[in-house]
C-alpha atoms as a PDB file:
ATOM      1  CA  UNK A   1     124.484 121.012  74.723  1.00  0.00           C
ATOM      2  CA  UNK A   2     123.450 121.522  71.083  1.00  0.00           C
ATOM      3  CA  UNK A   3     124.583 125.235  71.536  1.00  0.00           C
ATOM      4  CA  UNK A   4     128.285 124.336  72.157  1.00  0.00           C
ATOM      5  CA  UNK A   5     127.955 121.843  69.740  1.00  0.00           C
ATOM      6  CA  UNK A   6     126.608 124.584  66.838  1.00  0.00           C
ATOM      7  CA  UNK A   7     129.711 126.724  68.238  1.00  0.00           C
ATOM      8  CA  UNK A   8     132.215 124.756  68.469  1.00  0.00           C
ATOM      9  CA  UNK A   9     131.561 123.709  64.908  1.00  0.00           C
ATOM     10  CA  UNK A  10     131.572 127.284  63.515  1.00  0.00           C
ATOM     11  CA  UNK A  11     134.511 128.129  65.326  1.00  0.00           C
ATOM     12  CA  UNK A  12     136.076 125.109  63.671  1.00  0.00           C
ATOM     13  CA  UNK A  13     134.963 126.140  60.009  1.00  0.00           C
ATOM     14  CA  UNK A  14     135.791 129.494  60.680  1.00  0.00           C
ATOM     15  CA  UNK A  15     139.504 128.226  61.992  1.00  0.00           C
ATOM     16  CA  UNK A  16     139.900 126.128  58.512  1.00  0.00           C
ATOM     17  CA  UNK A  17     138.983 128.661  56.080  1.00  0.00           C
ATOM     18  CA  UNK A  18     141.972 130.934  57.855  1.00  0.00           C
ATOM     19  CA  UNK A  19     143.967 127.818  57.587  1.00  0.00           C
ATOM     20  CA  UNK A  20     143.617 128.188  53.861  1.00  0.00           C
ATOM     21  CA  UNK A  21     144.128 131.411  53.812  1.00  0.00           C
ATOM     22  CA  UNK A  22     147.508 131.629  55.430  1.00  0.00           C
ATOM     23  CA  UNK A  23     147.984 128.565  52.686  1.00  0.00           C
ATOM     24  CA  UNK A  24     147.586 130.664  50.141  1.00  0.00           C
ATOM     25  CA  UNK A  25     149.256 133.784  51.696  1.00  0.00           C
ATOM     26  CA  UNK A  26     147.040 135.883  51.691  1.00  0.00           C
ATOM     27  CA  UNK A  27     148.244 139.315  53.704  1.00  0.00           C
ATOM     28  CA  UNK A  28     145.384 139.356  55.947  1.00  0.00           C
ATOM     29  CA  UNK A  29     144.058 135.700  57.167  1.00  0.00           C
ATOM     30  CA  UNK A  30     141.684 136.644  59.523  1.00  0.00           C
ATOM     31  CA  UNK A  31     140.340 139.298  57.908  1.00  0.00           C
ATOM     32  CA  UNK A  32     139.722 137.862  54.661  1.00  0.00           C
ATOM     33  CA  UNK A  33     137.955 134.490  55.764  1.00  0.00           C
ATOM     34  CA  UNK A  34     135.574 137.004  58.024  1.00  0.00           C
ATOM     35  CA  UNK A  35     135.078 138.954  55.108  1.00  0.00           C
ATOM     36  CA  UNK A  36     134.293 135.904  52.897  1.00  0.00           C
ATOM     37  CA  UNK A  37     131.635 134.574  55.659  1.00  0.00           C
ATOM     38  CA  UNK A  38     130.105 138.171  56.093  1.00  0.00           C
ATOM     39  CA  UNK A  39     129.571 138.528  52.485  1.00  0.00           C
ATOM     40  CA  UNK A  40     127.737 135.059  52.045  1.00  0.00           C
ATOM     41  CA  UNK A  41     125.442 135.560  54.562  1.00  0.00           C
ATOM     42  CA  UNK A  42     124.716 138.833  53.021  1.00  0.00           C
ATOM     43  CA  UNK A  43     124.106 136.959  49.677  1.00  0.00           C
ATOM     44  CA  UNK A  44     121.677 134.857  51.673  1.00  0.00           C
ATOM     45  CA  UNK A  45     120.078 137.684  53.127  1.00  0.00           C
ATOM     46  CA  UNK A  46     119.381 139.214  49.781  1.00  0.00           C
ATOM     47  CA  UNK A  47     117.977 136.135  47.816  1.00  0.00           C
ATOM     48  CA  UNK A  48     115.331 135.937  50.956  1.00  0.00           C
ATOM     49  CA  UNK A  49     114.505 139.492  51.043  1.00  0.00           C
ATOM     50  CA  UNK A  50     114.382 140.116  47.156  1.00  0.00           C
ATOM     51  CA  UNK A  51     112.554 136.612  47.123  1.00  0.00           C
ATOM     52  CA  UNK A  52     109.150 138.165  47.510  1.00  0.00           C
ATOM     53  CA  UNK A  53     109.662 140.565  43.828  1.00  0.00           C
ATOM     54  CA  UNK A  54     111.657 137.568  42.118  1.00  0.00           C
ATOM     55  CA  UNK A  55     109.822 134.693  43.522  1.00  0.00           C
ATOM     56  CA  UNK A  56     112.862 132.868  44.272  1.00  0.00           C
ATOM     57  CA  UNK A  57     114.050 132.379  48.098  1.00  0.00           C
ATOM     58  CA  UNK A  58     116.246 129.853  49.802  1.00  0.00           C
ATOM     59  CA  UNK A  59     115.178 128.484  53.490  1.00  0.00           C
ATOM     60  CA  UNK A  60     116.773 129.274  56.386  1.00  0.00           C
ATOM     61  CA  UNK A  61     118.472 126.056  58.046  1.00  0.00           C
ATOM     62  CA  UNK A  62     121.674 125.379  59.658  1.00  0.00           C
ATOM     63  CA  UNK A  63     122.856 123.746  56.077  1.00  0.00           C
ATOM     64  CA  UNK A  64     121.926 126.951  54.069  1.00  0.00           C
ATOM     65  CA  UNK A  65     123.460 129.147  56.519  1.00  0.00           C
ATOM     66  CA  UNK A  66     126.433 126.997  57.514  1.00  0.00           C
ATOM     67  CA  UNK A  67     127.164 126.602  53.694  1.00  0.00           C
ATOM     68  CA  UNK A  68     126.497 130.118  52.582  1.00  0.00           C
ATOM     69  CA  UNK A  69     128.706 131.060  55.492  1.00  0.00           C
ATOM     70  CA  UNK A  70     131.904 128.656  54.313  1.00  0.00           C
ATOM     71  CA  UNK A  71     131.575 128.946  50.810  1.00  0.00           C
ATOM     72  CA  UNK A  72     130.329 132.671  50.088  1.00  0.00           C
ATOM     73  CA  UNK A  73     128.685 133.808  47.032  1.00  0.00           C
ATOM     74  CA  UNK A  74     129.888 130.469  45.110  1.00  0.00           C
ATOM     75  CA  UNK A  75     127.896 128.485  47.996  1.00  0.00           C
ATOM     76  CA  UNK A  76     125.123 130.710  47.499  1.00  0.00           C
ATOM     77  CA  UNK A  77     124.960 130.372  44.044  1.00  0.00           C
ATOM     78  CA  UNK A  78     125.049 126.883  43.869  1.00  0.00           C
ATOM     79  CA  UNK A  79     122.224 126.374  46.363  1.00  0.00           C
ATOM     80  CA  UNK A  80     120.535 128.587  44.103  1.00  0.00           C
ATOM     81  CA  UNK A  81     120.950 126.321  41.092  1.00  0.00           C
ATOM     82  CA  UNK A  82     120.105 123.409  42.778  1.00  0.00           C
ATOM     83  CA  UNK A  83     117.446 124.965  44.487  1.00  0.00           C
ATOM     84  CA  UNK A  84     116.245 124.998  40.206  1.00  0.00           C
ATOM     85  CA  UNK A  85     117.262 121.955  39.152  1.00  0.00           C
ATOM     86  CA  UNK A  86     115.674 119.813  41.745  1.00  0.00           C
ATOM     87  CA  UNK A  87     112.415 121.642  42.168  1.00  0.00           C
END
């Protein structure tokens, strides 16, 4: 039951950020929210593997992912900062 829950939600976050992209007009909705969630969890995936040579590495959770997945790089960055901060 989780399961459906988990994927109902991310179809639901992935169905608003296309919302705001055909807000903002952009020519290709679909395409660009993908793109923005692809390239965040790449950003994720590089602070973790590069974390071992700079000593700095984010967990993997459902909040890390789920907000490096809506936000992108900015999301990443800011976990990043906080990650700083609060340590």
């Amino acid at each position: 039951m989780q399961d459906v829950i988990l994927l109902l939600t991310a179809c639901g976050v992935f169905g608003l950020l296309v919302v705001i992209q055909l807000v903002v007009r952009a020519p290709r909705p679909v395409q660009r929210a993908a793109g923005g969630v692809i390239t965040g969890l790449f950003a994720l995936a590089a602070v973790n593997l590069t974390g071992f040579f700079t000593g700095v590495s984010l967990p993997l959770s459902p909040l890390t992912i789920g907000v490096s997945g809506a936000a992108g790089i900015p999301g990443v960055t800011m976990m990043l900062l906080l990650n700083l901060i609060l340590k």
